[in-house]
PDB file of N, CA and C in Angstrom:
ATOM      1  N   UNK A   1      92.153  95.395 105.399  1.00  0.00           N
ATOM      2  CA  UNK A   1      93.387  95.757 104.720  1.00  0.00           C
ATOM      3  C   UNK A   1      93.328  97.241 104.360  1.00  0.00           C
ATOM      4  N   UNK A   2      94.297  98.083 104.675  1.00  0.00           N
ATOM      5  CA  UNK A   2      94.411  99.211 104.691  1.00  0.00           C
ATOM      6  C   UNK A   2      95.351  99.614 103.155  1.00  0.00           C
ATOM      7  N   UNK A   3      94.834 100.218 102.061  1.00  0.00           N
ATOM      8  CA  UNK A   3      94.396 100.888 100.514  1.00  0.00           C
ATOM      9  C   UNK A   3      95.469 102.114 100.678  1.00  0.00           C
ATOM     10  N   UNK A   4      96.660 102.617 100.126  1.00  0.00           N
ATOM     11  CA  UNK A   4      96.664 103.779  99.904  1.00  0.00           C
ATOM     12  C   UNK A   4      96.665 104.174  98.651  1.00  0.00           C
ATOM     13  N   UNK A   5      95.590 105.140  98.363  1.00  0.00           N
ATOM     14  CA  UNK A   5      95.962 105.334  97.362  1.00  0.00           C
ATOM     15  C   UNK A   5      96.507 107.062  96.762  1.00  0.00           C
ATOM     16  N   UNK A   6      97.591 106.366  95.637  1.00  0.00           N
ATOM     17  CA  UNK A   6      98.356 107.470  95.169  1.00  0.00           C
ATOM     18  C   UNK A   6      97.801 108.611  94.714  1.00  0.00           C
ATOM     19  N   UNK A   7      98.034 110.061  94.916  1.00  0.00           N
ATOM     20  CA  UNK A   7      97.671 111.404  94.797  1.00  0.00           C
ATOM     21  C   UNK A   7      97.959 111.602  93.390  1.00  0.00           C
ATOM     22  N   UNK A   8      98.904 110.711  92.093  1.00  0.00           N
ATOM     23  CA  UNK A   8      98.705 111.169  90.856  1.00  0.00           C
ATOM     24  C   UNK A   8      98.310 109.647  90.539  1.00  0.00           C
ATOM     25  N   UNK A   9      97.196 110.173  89.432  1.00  0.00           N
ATOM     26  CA  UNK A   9      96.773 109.026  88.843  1.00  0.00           C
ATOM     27  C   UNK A   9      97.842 107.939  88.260  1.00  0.00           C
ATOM     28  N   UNK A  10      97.531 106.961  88.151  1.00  0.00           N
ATOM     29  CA  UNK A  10      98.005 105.706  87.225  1.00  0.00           C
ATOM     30  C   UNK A  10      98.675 106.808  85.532  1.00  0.00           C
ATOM     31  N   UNK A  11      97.342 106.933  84.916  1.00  0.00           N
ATOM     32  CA  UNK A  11      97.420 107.038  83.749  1.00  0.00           C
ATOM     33  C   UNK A  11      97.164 108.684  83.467  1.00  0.00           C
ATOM     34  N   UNK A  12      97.732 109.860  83.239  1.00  0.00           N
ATOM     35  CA  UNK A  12      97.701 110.939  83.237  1.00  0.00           C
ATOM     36  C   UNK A  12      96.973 111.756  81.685  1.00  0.00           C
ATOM     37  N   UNK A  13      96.413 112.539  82.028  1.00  0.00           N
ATOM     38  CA  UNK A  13      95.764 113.394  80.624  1.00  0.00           C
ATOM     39  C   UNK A  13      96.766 113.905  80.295  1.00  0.00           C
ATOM     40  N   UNK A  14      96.894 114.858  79.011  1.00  0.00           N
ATOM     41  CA  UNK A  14      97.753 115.902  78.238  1.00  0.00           C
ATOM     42  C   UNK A  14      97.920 117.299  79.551  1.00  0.00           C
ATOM     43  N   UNK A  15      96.361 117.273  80.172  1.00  0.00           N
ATOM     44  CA  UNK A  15      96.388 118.477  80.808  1.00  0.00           C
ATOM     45  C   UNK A  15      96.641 118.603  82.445  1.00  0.00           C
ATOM     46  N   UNK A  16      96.940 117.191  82.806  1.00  0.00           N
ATOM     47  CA  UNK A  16      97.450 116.605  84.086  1.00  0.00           C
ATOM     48  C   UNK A  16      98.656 116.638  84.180  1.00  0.00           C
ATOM     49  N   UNK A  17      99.563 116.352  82.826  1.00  0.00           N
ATOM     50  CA  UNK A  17     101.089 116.175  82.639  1.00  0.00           C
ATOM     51  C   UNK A  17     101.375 117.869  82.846  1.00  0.00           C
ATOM     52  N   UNK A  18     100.437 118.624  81.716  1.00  0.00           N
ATOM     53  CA  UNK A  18     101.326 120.339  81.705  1.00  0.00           C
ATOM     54  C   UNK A  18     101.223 120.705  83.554  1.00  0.00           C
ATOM     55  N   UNK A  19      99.970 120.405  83.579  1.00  0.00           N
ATOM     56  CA  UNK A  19      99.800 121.120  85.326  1.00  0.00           C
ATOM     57  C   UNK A  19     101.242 120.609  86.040  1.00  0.00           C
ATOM     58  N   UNK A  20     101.045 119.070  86.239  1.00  0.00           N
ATOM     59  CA  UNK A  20     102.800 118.666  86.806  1.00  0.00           C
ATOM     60  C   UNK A  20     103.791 119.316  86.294  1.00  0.00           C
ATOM     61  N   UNK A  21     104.128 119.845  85.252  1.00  0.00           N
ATOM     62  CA  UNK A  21     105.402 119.931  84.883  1.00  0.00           C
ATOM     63  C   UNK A  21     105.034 121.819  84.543  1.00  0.00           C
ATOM     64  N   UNK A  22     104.271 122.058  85.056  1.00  0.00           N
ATOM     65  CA  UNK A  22     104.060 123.861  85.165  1.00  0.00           C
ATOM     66  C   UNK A  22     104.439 124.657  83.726  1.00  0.00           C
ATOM     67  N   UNK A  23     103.760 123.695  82.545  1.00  0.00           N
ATOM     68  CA  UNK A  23     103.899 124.235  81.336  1.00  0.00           C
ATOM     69  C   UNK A  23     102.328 123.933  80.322  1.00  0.00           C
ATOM     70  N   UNK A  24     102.653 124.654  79.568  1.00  0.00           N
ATOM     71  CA  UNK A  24     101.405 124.613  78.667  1.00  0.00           C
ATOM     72  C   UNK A  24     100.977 122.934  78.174  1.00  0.00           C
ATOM     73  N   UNK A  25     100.122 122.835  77.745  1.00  0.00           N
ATOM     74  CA  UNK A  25      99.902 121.698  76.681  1.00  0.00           C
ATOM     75  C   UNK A  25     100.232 121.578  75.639  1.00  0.00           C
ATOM     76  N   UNK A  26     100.651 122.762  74.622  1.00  0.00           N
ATOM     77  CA  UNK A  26     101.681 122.673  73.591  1.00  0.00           C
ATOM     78  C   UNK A  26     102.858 122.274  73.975  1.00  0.00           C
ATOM     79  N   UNK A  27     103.085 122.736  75.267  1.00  0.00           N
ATOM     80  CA  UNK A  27     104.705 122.145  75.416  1.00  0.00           C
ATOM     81  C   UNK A  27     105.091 120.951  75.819  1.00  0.00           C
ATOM     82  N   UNK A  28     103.981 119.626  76.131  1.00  0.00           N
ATOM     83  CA  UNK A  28     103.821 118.783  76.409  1.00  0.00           C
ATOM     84  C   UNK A  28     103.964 117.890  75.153  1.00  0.00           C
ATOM     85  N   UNK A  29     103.106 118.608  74.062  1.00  0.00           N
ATOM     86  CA  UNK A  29     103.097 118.105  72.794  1.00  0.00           C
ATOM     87  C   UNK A  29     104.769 118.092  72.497  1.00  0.00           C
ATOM     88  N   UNK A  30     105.352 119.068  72.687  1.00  0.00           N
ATOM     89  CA  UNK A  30     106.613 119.387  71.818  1.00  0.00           C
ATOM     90  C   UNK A  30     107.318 118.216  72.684  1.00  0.00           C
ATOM     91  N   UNK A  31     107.559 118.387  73.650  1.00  0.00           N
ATOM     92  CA  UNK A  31     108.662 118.061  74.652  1.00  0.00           C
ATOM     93  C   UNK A  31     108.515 116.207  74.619  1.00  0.00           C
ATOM     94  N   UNK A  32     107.340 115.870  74.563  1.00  0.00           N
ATOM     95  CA  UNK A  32     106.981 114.623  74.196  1.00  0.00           C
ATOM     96  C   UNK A  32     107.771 113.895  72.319  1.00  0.00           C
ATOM     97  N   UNK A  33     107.456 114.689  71.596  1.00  0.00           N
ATOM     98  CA  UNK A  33     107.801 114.685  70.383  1.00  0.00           C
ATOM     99  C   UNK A  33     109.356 114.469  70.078  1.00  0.00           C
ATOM    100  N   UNK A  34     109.598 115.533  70.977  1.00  0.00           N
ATOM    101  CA  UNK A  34     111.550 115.867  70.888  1.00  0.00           C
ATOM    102  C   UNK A  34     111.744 114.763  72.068  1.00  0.00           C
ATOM    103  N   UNK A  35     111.283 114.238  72.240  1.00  0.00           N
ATOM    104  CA  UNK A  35     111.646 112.815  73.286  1.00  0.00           C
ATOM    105  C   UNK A  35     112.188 113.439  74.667  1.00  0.00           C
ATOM    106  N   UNK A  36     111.753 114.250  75.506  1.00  0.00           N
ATOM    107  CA  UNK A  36     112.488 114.950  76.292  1.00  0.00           C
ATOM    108  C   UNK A  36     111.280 114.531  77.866  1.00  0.00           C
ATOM    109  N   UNK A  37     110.664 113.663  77.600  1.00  0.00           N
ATOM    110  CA  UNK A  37     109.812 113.287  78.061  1.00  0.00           C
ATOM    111  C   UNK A  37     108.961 111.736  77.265  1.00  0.00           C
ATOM    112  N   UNK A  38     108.554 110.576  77.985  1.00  0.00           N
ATOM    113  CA  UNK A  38     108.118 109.409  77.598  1.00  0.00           C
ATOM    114  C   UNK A  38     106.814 110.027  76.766  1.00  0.00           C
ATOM    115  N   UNK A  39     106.862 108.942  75.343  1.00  0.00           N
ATOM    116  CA  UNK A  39     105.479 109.209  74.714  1.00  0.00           C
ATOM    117  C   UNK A  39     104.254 108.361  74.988  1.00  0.00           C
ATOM    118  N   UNK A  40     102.773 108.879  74.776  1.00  0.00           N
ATOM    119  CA  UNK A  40     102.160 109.004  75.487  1.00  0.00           C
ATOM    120  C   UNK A  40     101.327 107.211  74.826  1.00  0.00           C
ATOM    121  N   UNK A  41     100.687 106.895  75.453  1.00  0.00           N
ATOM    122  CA  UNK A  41      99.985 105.485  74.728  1.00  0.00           C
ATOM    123  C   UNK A  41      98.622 106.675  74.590  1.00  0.00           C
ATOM    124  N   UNK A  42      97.503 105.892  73.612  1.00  0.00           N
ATOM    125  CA  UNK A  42      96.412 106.376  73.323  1.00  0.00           C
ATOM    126  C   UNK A  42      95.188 105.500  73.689  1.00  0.00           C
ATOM    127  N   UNK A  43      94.279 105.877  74.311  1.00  0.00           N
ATOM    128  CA  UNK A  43      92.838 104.934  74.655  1.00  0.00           C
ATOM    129  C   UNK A  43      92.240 105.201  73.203  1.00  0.00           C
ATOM    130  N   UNK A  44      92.522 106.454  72.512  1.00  0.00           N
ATOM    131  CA  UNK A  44      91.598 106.811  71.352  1.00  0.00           C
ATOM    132  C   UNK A  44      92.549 107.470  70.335  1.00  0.00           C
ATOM    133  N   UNK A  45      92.011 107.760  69.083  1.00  0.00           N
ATOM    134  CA  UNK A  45      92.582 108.825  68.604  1.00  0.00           C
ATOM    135  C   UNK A  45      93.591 109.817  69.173  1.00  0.00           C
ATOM    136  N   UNK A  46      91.674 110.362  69.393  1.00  0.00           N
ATOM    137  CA  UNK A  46      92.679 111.953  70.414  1.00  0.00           C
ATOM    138  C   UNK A  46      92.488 111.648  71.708  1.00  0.00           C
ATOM    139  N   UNK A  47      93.052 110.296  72.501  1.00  0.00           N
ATOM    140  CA  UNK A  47      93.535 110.428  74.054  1.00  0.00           C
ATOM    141  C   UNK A  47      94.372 110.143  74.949  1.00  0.00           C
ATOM    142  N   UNK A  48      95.285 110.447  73.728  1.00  0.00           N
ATOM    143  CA  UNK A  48      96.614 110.412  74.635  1.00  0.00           C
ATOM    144  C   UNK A  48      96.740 110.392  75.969  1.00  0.00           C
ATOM    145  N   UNK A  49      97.095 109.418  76.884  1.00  0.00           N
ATOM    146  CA  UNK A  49      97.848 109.472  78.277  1.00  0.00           C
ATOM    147  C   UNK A  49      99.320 108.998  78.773  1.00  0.00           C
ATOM    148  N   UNK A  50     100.000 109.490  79.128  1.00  0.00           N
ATOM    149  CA  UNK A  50     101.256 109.164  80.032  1.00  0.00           C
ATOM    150  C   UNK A  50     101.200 108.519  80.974  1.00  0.00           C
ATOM    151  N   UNK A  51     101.723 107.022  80.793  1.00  0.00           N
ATOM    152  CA  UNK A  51     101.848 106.240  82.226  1.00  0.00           C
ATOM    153  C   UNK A  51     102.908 107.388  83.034  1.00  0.00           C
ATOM    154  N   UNK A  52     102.306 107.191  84.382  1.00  0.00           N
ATOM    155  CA  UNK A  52     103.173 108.271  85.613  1.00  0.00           C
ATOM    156  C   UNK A  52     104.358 107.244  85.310  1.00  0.00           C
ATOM    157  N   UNK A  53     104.450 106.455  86.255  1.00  0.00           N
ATOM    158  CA  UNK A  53     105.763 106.016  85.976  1.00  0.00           C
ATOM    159  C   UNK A  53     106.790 105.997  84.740  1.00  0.00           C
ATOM    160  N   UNK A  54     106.307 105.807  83.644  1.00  0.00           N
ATOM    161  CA  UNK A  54     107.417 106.310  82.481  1.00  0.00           C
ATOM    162  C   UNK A  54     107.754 107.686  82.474  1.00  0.00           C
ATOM    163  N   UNK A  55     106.493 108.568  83.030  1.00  0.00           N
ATOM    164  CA  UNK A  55     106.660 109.547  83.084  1.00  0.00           C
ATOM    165  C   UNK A  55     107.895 110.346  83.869  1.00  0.00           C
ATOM    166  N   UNK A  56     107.795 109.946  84.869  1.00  0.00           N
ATOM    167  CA  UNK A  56     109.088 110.113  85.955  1.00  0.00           C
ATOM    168  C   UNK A  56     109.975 109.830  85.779  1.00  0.00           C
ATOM    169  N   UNK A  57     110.306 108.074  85.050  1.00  0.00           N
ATOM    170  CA  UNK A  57     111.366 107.860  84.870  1.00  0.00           C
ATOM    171  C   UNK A  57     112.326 108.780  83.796  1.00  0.00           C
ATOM    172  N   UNK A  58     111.406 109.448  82.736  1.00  0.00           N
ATOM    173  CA  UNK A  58     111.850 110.278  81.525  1.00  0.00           C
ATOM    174  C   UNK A  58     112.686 111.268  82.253  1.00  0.00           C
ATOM    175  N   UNK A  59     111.961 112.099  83.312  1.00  0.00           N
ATOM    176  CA  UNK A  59     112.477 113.082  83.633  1.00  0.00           C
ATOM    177  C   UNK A  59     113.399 112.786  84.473  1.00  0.00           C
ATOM    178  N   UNK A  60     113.733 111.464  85.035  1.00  0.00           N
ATOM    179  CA  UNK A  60     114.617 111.411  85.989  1.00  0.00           C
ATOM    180  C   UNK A  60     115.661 110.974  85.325  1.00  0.00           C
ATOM    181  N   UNK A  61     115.572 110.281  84.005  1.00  0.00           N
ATOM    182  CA  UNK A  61     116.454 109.948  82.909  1.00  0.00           C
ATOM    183  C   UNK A  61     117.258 111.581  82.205  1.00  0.00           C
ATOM    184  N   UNK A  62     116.455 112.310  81.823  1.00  0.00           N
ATOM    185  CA  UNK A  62     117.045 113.517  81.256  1.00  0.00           C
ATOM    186  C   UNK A  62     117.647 114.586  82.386  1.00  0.00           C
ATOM    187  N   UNK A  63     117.282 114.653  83.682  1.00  0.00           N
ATOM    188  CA  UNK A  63     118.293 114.996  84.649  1.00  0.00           C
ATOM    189  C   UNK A  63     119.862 114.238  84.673  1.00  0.00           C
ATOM    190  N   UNK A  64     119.380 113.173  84.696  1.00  0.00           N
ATOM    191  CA  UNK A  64     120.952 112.287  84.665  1.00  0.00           C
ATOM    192  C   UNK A  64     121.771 112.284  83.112  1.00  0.00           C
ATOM    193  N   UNK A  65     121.219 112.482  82.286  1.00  0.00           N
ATOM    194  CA  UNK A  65     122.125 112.448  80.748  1.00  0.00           C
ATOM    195  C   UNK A  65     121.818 114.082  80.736  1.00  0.00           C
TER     196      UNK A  65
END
């Protein structure tokens, strides 16, 4: 059985999301906050990750509204 697997992870870091979206990590913080983007679930405290897919859908949601 032939596996492909996807070029962005499942579950994305703080510093995986800025690289995609060609902005800082503060602005990830903000843009997350101001809901302009899906918020993030946490494995820890401090480890915030973004499911990709909510992720996309956010931005494909705030293109359309």
């Amino acid at each position: 059985m032939d596996s492909k697997v996807s070029a962005v992870p499942e579950l994305l870091t703080k510093k995986q999301v800025a690289e995609l979206l060609q902005v800082s990590q503060r602005q990830v913080e903000l843009l997350s906050q101001r809901g302009k983007i899906a918020k993030p679930i946490y494995l820890g405290e401090r480890s915030p990750r973004w499911r990709r897919d909510d992720l996309f859908a956010s931005l494909g949601a705030e293109r359309c509204g």
